[in-house]
Protein backbone atom coordinates (compact mmCIF):
# COMPACT_ATOMS: atom_id res chain seq x y z
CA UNK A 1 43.05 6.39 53.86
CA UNK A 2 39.55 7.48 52.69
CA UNK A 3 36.21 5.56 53.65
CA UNK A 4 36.64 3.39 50.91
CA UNK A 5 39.72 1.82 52.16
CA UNK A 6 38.62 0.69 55.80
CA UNK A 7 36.42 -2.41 56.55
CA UNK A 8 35.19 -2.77 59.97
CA UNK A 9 34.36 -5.90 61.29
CA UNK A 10 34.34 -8.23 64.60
CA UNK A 11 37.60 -9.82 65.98
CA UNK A 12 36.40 -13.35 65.08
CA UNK A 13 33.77 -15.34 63.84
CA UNK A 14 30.32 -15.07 66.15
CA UNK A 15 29.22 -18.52 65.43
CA UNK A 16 30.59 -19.11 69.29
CA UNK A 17 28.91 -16.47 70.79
CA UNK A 18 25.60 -16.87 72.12
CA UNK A 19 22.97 -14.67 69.94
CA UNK A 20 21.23 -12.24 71.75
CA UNK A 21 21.83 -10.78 75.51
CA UNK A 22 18.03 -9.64 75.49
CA UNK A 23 17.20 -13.44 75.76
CA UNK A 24 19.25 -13.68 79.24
CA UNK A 25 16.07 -13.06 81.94
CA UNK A 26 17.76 -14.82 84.75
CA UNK A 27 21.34 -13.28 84.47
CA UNK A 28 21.97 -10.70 87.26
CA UNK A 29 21.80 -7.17 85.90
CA UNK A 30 25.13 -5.77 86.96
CA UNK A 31 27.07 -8.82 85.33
CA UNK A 32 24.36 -8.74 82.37
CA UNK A 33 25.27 -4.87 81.88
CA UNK A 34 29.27 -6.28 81.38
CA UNK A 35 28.24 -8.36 78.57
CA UNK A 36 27.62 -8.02 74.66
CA UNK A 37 26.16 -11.31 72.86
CA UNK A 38 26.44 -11.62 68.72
CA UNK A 39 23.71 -9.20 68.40
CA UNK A 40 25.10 -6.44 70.69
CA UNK A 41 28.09 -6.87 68.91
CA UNK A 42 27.14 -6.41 65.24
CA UNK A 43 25.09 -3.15 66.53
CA UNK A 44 28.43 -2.05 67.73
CA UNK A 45 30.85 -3.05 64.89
CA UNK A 46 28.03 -0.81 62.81
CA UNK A 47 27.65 1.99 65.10
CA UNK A 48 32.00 1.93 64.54
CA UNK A 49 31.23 1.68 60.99
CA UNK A 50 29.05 4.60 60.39
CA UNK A 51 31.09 6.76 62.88
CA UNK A 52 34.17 6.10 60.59
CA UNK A 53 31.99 7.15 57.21
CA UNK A 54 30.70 9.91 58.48
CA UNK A 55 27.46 9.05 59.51
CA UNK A 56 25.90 10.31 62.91
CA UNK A 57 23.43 7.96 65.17
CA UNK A 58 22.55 9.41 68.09
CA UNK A 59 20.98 7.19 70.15
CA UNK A 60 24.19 4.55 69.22
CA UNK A 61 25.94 7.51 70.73
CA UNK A 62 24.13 7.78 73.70
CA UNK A 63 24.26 3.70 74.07
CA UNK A 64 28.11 3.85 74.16
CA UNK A 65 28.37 6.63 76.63
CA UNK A 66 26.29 4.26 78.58
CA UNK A 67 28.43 1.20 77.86
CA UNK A 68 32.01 3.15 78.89
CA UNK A 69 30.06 4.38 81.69
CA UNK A 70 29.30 0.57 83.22
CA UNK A 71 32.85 -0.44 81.88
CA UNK A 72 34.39 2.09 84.01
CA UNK A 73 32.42 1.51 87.30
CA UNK A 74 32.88 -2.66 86.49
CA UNK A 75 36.54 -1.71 87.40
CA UNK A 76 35.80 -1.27 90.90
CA UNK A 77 33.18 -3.84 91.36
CA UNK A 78 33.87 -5.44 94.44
CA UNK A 79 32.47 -8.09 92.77
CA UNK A 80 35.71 -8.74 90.16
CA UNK A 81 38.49 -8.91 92.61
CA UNK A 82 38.59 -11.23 94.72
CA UNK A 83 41.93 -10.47 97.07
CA UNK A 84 42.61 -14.14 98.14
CA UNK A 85 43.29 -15.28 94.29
CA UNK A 86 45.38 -11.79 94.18
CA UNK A 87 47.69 -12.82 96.88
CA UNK A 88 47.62 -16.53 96.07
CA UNK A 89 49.05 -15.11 91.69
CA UNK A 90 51.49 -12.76 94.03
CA UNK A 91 52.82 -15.41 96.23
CA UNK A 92 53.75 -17.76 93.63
CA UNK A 93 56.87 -18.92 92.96
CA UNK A 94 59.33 -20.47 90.11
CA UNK A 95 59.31 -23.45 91.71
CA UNK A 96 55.58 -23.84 92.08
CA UNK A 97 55.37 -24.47 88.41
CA UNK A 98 57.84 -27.79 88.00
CA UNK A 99 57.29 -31.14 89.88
CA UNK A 100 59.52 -31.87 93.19
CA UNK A 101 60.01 -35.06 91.87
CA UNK A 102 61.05 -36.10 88.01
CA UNK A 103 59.05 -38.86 86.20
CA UNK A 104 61.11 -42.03 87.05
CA UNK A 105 61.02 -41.27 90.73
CA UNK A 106 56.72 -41.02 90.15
CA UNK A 107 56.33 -44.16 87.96
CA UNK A 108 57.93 -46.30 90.43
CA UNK A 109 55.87 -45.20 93.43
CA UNK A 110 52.51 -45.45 90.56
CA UNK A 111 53.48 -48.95 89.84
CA UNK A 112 54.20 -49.90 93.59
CA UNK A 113 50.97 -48.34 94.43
CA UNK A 114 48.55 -49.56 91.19
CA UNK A 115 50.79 -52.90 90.14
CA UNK A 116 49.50 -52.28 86.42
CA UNK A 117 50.39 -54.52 83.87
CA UNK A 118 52.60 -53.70 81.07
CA UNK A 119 49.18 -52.21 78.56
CA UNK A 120 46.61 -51.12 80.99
CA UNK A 121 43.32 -51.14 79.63
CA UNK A 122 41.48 -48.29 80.44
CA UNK A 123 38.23 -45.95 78.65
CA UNK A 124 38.08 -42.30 78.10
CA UNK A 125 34.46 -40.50 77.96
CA UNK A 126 31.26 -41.00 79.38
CA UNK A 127 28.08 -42.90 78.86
CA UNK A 128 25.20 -40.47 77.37
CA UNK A 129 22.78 -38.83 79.95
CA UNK A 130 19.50 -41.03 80.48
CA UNK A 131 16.13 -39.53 80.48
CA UNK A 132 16.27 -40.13 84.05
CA UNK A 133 19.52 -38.13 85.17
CA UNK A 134 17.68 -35.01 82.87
CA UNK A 135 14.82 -35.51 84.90
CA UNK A 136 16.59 -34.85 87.97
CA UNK A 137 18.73 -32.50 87.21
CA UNK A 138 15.78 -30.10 85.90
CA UNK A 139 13.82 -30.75 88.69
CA UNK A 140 16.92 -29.41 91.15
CA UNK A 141 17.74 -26.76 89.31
CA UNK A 142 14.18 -25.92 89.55
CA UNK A 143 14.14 -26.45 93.08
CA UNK A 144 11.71 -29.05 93.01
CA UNK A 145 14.06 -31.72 94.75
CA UNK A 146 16.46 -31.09 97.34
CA UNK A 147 20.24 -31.65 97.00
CA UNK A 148 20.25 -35.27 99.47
CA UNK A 149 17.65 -36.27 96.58
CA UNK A 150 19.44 -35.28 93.66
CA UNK A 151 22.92 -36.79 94.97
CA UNK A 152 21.23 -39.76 95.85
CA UNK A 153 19.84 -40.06 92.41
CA UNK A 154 23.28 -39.49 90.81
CA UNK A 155 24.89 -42.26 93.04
CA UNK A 156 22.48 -45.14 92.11
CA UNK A 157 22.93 -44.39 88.49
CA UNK A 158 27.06 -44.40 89.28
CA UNK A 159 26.53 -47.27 91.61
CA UNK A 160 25.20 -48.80 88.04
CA UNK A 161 27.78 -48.13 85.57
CA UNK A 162 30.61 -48.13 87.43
CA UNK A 163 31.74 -51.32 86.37
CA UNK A 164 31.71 -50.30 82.49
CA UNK A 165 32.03 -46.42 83.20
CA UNK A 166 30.93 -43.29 84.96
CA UNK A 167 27.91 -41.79 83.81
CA UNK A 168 27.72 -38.38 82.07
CA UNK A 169 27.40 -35.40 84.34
CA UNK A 170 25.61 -31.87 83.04
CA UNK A 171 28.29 -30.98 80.08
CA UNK A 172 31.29 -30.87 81.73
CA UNK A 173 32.39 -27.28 81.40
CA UNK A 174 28.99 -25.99 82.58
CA UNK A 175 29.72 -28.73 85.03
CA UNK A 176 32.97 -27.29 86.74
CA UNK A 177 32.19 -23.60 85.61
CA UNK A 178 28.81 -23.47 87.63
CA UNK A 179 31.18 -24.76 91.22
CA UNK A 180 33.80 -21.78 91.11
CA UNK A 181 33.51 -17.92 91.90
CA UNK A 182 33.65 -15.70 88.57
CA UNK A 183 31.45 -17.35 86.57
CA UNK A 184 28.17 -17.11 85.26
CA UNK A 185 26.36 -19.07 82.98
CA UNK A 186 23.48 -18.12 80.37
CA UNK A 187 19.85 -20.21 80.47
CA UNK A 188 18.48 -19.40 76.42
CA UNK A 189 22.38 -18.60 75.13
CA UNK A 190 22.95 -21.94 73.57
CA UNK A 191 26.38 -22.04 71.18
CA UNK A 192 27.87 -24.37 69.03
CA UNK A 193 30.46 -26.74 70.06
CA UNK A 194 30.86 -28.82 67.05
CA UNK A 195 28.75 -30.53 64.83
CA UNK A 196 24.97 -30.31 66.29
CA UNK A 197 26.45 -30.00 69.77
CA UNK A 198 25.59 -27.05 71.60
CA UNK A 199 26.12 -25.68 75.12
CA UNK A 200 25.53 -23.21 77.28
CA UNK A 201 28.67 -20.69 77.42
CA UNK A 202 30.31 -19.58 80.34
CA UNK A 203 30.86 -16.00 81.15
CA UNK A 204 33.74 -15.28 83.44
CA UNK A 205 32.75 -11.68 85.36
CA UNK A 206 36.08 -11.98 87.42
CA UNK A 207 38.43 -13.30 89.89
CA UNK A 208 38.31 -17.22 89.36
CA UNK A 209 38.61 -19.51 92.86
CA UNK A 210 37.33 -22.81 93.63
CA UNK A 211 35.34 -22.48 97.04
CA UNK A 212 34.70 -25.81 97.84
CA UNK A 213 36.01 -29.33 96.92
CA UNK A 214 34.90 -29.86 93.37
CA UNK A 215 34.76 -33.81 92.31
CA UNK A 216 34.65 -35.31 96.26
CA UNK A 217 31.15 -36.13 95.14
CA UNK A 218 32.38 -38.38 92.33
CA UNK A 219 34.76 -40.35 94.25
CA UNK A 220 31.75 -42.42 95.95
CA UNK A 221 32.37 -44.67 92.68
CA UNK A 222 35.53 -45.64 94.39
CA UNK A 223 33.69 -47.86 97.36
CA UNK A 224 32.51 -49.84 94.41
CA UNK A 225 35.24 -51.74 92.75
CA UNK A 226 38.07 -53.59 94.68
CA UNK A 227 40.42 -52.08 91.91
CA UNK A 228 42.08 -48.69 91.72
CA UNK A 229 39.97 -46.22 90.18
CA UNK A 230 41.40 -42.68 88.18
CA UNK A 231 39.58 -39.77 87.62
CA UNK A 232 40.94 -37.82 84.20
CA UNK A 233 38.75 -35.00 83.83
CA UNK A 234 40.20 -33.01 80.42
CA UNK A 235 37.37 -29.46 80.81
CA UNK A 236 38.28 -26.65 78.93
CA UNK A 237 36.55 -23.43 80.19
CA UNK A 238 36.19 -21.61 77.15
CA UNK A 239 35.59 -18.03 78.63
CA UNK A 240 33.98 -15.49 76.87
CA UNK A 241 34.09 -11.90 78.19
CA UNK A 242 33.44 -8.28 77.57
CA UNK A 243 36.59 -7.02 79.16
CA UNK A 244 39.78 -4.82 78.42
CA UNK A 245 43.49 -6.23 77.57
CA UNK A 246 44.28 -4.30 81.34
CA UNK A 247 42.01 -6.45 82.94
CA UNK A 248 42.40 -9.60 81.81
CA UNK A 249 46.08 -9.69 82.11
């Protein structure tokens, strides 16, 4: 094709990948060694580059024998596969993926149960983070409260809005990501979500489970208002991972 002809570049755009690994001090090392940020990945995209012209680097050499190295041994990490969610994928079913009952059979036992009118009102979203809820939730991450403190704090402020709406929690992927098995999430790898929004991004490391109950500590809002209360929570985990096509399927 000749050197002229080929342009190598990354999958995508990197504006949603976090900029630099080296930044990560508080990841753990093995699942840190899985990973490549926007600035591993533009090292590798021009290691690729000068291999195909020609060119010879050998320290990127030695740095990719290094990364197919931990690749390899991530593969039987006892940490990736997690046999319950293996059996739990095997064991499912055709079945398990349509509703035993069709919608007219479930909107008459929702309006028996809820007696709605015929145009509900009702309010998506959240009310922004005070100072306050910050406060507390960087002083328990930081260990400086305990857990009975911080989900006392987090009820008197729900306790308080209830009536209008629920307060907002930590952003909510981070929210969900940071209470299920797989997961890990950066401290300094901040990327855009839209507009000046920015979050921390989840890295998923491998098998995905919920170990515990996940929102039972939001339902307390439910003690305060006589009126039936829903919880909608619409979180997309937007994973980003270092893996092969293999192991993801």
């Amino acid at each position: 094709m000749g050197k002229g002809n080929i342009i190598v570049s990354t999958s995508c755009s990197l504006l949603h990948t976090a900029v630099d690994l080296a930044s990560e001090t508080k990841l753990d090392k093995e699942i840190k060694s899985w990973l490549a940020f926007a600035a591993q990945k533009v090292q590798e995209v021009n290691a690729l580059a000068k291999a195909l012209s020609g060119e010879r680097d050998e320290s990127m050499r030695l740095h990719m024998r290094e990364v197919i190295k931990v690749h390899s041994l991530r593969k039987f990490s006892l940490r990736v596969t997690n046999e319950n969610v293996l059996k739990a994928a095997a064991s499912l079913k055709g079945s398990d993926h349509h509703r035993a009952t069709n919608v007219s059979v479930r909107l008459v036992a929702q309006q028996k149960k809820l007696g709605l009118p015929v145009l509900p009102t009702t309010t998506i979203g959240s009310f922004p983070q005070t100072m306050d809820l910050r406060r507390v939730r960087r002083e328990f991450k930081a260990k400086k409260i305990s857990e009975d403190d911080y989900v006392k704090s987090i009820n008197e402020e729900i306790n308080k809005v209830v009536k209008l709406q629920e307060p907002e929690k930590n952003y909510i992927v981070e929210y969900f990501g940071e209470q299920l098995s797989g997961f890990a999430f950066n401290v300094n790898g901040w990327v855009q979500s839209y507009g000046s929004r920015c979050v921390k991004q989840p890295n998923i490391y491998g098998d995905v489970s919920r170990p515990k109950a996940m929102i039972v500590l939001l339902f307390m809002a439910t003690n305060q208002s006589p009126r039936p209360q829903v919880y909608l929570y619409l979180a997309r985990l937007i994973i980003f991972c270092k893996i092969d096509k293999t192991t993801c399927d």
